[in-house]
C-alpha atoms as a PDB file:
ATOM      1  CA  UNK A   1      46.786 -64.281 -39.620  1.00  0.00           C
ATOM      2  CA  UNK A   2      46.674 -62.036 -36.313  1.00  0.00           C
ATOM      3  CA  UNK A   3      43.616 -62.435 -33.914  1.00  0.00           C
ATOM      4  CA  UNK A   4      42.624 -60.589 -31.342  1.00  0.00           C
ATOM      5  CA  UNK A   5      41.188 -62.282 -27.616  1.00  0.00           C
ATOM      6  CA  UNK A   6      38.487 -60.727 -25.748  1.00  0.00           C
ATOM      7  CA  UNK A   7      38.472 -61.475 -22.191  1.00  0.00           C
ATOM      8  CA  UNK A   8      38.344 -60.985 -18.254  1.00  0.00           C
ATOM      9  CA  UNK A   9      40.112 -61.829 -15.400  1.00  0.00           C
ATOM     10  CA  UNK A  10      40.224 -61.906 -12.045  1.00  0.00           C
ATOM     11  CA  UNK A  11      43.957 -60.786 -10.960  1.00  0.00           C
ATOM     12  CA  UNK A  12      44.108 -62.552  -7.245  1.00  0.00           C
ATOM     13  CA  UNK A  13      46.684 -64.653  -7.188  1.00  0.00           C
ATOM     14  CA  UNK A  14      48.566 -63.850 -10.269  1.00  0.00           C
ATOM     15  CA  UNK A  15      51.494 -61.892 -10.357  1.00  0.00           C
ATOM     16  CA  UNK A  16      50.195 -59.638 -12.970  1.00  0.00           C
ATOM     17  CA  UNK A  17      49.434 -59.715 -17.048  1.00  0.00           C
ATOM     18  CA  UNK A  18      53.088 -60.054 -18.064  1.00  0.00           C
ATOM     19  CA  UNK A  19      54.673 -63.083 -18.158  1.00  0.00           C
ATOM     20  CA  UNK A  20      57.815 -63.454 -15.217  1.00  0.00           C
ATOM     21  CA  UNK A  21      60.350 -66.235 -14.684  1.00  0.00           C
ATOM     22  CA  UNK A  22      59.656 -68.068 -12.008  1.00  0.00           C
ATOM     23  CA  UNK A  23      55.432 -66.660 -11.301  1.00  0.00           C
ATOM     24  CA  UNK A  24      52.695 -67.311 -12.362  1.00  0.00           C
ATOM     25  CA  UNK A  25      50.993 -64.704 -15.274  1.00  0.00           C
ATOM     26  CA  UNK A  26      47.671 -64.423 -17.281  1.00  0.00           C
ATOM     27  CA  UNK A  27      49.712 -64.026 -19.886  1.00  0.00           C
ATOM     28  CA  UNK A  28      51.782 -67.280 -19.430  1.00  0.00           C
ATOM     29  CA  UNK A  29      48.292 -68.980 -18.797  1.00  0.00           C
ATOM     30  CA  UNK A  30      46.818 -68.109 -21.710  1.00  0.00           C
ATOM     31  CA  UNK A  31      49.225 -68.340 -24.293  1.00  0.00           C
ATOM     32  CA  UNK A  32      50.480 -71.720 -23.139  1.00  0.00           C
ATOM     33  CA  UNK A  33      46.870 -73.198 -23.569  1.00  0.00           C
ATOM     34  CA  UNK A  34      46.278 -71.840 -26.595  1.00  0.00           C
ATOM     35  CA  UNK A  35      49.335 -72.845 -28.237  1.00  0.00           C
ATOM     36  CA  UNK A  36      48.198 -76.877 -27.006  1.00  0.00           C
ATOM     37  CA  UNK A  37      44.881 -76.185 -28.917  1.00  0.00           C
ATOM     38  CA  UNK A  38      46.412 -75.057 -31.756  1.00  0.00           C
ATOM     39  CA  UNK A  39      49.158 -77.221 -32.154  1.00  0.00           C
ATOM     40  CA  UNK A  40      52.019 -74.315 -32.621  1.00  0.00           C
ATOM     41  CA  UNK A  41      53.971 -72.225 -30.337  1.00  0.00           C
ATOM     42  CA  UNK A  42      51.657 -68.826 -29.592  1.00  0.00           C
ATOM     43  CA  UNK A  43      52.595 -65.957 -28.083  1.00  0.00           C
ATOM     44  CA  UNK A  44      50.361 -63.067 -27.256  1.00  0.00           C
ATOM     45  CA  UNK A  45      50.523 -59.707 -26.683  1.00  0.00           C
ATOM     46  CA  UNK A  46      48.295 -57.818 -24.455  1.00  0.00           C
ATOM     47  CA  UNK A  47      46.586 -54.104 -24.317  1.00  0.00           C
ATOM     48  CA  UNK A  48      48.645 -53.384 -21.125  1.00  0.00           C
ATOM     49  CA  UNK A  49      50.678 -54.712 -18.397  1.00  0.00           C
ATOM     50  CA  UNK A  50      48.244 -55.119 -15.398  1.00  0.00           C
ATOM     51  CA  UNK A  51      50.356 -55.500 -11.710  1.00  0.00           C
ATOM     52  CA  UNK A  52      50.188 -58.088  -9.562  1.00  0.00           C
ATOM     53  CA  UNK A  53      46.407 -58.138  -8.174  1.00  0.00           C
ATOM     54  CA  UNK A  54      44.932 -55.773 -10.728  1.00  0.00           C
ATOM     55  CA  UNK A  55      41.515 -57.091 -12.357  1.00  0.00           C
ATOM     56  CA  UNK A  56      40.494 -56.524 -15.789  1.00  0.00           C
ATOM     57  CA  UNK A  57      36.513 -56.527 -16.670  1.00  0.00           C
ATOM     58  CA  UNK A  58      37.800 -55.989 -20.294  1.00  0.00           C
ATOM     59  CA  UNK A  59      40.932 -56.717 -22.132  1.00  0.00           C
ATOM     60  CA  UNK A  60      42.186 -57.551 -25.083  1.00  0.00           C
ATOM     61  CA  UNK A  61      45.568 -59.088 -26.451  1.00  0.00           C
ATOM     62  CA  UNK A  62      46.464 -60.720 -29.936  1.00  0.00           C
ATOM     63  CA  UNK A  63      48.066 -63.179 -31.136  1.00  0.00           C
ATOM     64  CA  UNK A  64      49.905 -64.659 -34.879  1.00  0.00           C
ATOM     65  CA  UNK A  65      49.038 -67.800 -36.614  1.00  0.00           C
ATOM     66  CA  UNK A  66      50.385 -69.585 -39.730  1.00  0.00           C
ATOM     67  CA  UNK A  67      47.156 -69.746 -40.980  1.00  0.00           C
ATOM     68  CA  UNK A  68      43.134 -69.333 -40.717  1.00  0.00           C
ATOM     69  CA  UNK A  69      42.112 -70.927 -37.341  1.00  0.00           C
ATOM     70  CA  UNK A  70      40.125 -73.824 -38.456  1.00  0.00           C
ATOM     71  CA  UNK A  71      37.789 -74.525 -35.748  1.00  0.00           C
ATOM     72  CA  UNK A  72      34.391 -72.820 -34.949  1.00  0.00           C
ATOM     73  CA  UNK A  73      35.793 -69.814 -32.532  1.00  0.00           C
ATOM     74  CA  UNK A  74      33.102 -70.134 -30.246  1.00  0.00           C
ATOM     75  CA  UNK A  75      33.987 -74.134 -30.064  1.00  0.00           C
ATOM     76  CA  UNK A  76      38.172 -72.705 -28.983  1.00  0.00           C
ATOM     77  CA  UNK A  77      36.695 -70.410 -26.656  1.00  0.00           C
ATOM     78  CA  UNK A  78      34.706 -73.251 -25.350  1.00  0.00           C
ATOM     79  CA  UNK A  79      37.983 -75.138 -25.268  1.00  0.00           C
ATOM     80  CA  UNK A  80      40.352 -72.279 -24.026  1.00  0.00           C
ATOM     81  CA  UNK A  81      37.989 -71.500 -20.675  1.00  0.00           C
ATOM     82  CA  UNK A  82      37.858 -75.403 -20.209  1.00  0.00           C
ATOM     83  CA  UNK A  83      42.121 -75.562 -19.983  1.00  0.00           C
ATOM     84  CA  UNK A  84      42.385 -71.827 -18.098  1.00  0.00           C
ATOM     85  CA  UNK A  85      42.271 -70.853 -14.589  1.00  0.00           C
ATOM     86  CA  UNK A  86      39.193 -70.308 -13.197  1.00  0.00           C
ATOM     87  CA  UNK A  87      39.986 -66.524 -13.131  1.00  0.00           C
ATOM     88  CA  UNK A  88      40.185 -65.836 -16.359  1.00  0.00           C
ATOM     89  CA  UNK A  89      37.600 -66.207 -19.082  1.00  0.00           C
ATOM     90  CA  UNK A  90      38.024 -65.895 -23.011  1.00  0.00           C
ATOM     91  CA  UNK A  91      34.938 -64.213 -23.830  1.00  0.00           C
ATOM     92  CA  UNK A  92      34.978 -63.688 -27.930  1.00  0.00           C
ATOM     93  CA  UNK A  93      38.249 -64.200 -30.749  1.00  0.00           C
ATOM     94  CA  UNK A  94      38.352 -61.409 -33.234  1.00  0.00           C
ATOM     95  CA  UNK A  95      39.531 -60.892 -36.717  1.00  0.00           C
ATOM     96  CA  UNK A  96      42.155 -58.056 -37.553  1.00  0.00           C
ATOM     97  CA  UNK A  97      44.098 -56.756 -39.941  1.00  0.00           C
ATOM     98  CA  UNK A  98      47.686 -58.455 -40.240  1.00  0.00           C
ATOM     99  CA  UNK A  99      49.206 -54.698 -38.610  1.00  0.00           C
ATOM    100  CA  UNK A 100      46.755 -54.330 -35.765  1.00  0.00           C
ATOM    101  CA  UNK A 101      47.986 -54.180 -32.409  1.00  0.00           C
ATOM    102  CA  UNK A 102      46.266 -54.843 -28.983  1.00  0.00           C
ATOM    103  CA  UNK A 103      48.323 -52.097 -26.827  1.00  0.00           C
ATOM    104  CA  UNK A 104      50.155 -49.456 -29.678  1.00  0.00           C
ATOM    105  CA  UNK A 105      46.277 -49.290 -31.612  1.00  0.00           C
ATOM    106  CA  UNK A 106      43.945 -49.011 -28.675  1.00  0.00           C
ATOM    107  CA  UNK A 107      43.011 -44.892 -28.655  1.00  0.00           C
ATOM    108  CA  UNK A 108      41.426 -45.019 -25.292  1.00  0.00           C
ATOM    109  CA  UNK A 109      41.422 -47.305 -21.865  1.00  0.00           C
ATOM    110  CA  UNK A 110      39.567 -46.670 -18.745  1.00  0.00           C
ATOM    111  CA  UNK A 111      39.781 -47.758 -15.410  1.00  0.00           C
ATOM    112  CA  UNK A 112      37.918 -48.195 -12.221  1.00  0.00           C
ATOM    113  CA  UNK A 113      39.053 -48.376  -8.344  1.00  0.00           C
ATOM    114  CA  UNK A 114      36.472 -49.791  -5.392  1.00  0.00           C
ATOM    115  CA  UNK A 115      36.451 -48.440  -2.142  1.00  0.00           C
ATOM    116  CA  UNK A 116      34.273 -49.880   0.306  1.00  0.00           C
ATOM    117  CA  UNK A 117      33.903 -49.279   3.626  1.00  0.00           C
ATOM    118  CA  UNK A 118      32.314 -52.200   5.162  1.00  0.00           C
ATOM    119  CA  UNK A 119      34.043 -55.521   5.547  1.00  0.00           C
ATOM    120  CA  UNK A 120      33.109 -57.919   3.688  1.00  0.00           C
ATOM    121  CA  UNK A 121      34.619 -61.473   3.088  1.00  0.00           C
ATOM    122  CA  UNK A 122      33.642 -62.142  -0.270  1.00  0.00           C
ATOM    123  CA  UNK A 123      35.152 -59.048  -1.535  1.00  0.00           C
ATOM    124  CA  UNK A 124      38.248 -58.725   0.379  1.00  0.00           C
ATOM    125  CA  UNK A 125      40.438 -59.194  -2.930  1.00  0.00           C
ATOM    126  CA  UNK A 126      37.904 -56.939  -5.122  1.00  0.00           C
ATOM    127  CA  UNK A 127      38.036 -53.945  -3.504  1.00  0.00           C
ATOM    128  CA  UNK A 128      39.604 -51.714  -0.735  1.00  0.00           C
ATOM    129  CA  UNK A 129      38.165 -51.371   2.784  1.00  0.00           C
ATOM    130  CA  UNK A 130      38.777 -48.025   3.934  1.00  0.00           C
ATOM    131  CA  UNK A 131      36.412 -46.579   6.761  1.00  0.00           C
ATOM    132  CA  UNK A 132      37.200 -42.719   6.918  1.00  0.00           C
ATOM    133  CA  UNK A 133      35.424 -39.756   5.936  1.00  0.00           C
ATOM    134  CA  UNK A 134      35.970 -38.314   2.659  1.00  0.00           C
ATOM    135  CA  UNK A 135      34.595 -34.910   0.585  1.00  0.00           C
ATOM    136  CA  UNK A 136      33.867 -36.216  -2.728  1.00  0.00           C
ATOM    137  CA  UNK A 137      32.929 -32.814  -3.962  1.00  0.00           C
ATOM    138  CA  UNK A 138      36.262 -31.571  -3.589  1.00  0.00           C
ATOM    139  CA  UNK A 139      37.954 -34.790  -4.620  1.00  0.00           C
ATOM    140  CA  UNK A 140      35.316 -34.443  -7.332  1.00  0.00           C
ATOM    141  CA  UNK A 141      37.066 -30.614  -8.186  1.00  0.00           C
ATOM    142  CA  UNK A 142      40.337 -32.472  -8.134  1.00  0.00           C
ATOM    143  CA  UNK A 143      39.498 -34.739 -11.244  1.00  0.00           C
ATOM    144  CA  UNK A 144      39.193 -31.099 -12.844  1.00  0.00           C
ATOM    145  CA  UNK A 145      42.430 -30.517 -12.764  1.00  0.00           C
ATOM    146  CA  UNK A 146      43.693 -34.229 -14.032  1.00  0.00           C
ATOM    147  CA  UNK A 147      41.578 -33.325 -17.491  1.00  0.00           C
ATOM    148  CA  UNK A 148      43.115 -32.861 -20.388  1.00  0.00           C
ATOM    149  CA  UNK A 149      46.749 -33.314 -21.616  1.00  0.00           C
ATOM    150  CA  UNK A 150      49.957 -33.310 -18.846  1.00  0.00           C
ATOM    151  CA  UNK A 151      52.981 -34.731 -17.883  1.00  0.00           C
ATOM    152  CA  UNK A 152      51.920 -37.273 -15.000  1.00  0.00           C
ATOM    153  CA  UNK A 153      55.276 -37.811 -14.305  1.00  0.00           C
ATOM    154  CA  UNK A 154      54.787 -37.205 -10.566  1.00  0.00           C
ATOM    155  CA  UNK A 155      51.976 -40.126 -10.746  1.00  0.00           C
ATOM    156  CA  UNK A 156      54.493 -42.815 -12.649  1.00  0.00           C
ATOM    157  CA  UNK A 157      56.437 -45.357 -10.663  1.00  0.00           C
ATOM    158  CA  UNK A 158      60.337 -44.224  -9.849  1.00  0.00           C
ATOM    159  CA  UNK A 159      62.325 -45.854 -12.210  1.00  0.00           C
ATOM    160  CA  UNK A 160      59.797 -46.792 -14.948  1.00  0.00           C
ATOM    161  CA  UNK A 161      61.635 -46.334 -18.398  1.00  0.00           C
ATOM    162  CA  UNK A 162      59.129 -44.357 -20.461  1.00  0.00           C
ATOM    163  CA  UNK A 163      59.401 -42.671 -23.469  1.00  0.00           C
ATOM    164  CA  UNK A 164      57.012 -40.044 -22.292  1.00  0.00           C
ATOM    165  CA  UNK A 165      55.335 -39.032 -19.252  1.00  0.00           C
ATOM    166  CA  UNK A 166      52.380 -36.911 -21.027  1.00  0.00           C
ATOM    167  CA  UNK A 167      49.105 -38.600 -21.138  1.00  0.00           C
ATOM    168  CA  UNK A 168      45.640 -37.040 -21.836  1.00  0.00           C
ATOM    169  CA  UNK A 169      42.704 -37.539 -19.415  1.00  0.00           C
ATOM    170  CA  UNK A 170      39.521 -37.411 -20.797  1.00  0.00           C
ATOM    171  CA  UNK A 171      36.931 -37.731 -17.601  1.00  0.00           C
ATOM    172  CA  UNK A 172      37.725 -38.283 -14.276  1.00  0.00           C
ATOM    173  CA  UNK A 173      35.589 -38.719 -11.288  1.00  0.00           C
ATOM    174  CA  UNK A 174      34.402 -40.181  -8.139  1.00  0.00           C
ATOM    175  CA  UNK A 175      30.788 -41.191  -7.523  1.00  0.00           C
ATOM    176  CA  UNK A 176      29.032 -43.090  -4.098  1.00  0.00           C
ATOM    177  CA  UNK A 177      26.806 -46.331  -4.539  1.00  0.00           C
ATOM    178  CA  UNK A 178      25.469 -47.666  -1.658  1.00  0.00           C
ATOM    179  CA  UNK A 179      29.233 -48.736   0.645  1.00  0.00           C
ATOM    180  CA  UNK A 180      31.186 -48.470  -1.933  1.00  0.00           C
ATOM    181  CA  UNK A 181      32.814 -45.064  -3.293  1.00  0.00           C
ATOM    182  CA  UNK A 182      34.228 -45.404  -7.192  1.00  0.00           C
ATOM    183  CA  UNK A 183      36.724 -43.412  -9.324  1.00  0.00           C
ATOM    184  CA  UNK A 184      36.311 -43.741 -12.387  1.00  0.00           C
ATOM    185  CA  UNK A 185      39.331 -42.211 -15.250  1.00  0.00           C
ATOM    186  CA  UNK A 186      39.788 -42.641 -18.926  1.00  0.00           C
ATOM    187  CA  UNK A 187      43.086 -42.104 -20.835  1.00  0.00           C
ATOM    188  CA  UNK A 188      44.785 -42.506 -24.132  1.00  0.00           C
ATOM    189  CA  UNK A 189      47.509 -44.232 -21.743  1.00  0.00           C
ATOM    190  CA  UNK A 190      48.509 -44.709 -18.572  1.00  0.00           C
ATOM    191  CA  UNK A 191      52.016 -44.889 -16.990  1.00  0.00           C
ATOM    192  CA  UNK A 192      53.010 -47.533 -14.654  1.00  0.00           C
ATOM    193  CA  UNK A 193      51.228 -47.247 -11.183  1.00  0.00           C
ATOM    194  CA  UNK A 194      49.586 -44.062 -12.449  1.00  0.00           C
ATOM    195  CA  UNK A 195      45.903 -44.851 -11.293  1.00  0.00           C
ATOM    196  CA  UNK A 196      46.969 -45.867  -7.804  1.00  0.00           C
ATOM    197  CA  UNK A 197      48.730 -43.523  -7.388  1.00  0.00           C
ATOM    198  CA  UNK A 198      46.072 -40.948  -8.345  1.00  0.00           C
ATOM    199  CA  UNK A 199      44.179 -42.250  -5.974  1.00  0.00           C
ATOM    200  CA  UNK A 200      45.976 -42.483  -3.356  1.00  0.00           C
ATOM    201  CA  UNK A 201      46.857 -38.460  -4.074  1.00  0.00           C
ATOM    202  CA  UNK A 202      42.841 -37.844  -4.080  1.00  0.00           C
ATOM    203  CA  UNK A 203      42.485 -39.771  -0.597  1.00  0.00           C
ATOM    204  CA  UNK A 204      44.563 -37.274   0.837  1.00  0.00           C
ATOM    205  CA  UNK A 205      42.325 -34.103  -0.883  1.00  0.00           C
ATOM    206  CA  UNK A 206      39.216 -36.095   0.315  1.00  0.00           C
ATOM    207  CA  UNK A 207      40.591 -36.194   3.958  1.00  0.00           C
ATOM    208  CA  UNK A 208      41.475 -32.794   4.314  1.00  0.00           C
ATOM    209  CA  UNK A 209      45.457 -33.782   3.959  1.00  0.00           C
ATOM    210  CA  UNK A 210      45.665 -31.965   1.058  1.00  0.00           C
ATOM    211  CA  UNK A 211      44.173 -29.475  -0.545  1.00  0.00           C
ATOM    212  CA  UNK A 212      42.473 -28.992  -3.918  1.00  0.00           C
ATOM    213  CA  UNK A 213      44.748 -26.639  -5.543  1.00  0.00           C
ATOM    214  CA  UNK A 214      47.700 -27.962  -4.365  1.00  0.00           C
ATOM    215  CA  UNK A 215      47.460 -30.982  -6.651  1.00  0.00           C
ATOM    216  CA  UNK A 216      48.088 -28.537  -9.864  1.00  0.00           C
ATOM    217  CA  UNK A 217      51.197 -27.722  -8.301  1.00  0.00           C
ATOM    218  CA  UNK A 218      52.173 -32.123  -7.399  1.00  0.00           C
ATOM    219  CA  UNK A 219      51.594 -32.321 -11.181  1.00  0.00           C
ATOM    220  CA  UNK A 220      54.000 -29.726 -11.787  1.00  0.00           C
ATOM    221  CA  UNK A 221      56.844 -30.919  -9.895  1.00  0.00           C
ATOM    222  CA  UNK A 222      56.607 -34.348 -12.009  1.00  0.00           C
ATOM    223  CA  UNK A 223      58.208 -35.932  -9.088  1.00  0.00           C
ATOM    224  CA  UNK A 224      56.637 -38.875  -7.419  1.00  0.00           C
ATOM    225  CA  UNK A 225      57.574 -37.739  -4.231  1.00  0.00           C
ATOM    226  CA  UNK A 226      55.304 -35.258  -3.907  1.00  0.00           C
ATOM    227  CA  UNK A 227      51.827 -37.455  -4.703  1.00  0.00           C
ATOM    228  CA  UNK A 228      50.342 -39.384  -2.445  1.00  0.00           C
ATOM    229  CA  UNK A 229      50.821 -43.466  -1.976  1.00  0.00           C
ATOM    230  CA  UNK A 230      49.678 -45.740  -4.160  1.00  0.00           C
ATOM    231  CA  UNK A 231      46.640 -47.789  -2.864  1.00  0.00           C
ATOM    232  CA  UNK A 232      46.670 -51.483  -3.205  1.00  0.00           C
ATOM    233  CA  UNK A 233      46.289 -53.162  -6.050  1.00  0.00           C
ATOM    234  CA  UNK A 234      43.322 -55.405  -5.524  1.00  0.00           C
ATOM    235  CA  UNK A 235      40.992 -52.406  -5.918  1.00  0.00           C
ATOM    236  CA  UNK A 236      41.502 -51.540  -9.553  1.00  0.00           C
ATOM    237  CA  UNK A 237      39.662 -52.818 -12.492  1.00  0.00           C
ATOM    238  CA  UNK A 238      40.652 -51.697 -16.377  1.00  0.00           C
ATOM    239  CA  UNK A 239      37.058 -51.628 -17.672  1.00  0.00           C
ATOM    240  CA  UNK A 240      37.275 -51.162 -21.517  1.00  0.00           C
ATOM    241  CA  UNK A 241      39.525 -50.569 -24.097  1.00  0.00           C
ATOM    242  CA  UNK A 242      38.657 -48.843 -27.748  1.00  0.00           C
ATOM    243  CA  UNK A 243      40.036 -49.032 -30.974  1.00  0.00           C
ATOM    244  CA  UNK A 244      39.134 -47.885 -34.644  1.00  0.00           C
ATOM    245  CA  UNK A 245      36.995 -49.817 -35.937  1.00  0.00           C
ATOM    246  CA  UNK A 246      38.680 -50.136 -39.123  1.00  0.00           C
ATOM    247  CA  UNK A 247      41.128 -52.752 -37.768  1.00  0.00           C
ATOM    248  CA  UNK A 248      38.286 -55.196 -37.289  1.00  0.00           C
ATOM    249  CA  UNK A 249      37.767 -57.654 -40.335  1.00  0.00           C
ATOM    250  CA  UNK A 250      33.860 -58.269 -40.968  1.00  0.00           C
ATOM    251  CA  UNK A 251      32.942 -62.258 -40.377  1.00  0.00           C
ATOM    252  CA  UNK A 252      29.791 -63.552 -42.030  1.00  0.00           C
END
């Protein structure tokens, strides 16, 4: 039977989702706790592959078993947030069809990067501290031109082996709440580094480096020289990810 985990993590101090030789990985965490509960070797497979310091407020990965999972699954998430780190936390197990799949199923992902611009210790590996001025209305007229389907080649990491560069944005934007400024971007997919380095493109439009309409013509070049740097990781959050409903079984 395949099951799908529901959870969230805090990515200080891991060296991303996927699991590395040699560093420590949520994936690595999870999957070797959950294969001491149930008695088996497990392997999971996640929605994405977060980088090192990356957060995730909602993710999902699944997993094969020889058979029905016996116990009560709020009693094995009780026992899988025991055993984990106290970063991450299971928060539900799901029933799917045999052929679902956590990344190559999920229709739409979105992500969110903090800014703030006052220091503050308890959030120094939550968000970014960056104290300059910045136009949000025209970084705000930027997300315009993101919308919609393109090849965000020039926002994809230099050497990342993809199959395709195109992608289609659905909403993009930036909004202020109190200290902290907030993009917010939702995708069928993303490409490796993509969100950071959209940001770090939009920094430059919101401090007058660059201007508005010159970021139609970065996204035509599809080189990654010409966008901007990619902020750190420690500000970026993936938020939610969707699938059909129809590759949910219904539990009584």
């Amino acid at each position: 039977m395949r099951y799908f985990l529901k959870l969230a993590y805090n990515g200080t101090g891991f060296h991303g989702w996927q699991m590395q030789q040699g560093a420590s990985s949520i994936q690595e965490e999870i999957s070797t706790h959950l294969s001491t509960i149930l008695r088996q070797d497990i392997s999971i497979m996640g929605c994405g592959r977060t980088d090192a310091g990356v957060h995730a407020s909602q993710f999902y990965a699944h997993f094969d078993i020889d058979s029905k999972i016996e116990l009560p699954y709020k009693l094995l998430v009780h026992k899988l947030n025991t055993m984990l780190h106290s970063n991450i936390a299971i928060q539900e197990i799901l029933e799917v069809k045999n052929d679902a799949h956590a990344r190559f199923d999920a229709t739409k992902r979105t992500y969110k990067y903090i800014i703030t611009r006052v220091k503050d210790p308890f959030q120094s590996d939550l968000c970014y501290k960056l104290n300059i001025e910045l136009d949000l209305q025209k970084m705000n007229k930027a997300c315009e031109l993101l919308l919609g389907e393109h090849d965000f080649g020039c926002f994809c990491k230099a050497q990342a082996q993809n199959h395709t560069n195109i992608c289609t944005v659905h909403e993009a934007f930036w909004v202020q709440k109190e200290e902290q400024i907030i993009f917010q971007i939702s995708a069928n997919r993303f490409l490796r580094n993509m969100v950071r380095a959209v940001v770090g493109t939009m920094l430059e439009i919101g401090s007058g480096k660059t201007e508005v309409e010159q970021l139609r013509q970065i996204i035509d070049s599809k080189s990654r020289s010409e966008a901007g740097r990619s902020v750190p990781a420690h500000g970026l959050y993936l938020t939610r990810v969707e699938y059909p409903s129809e590759i949910f079984l219904k539990t009584s």
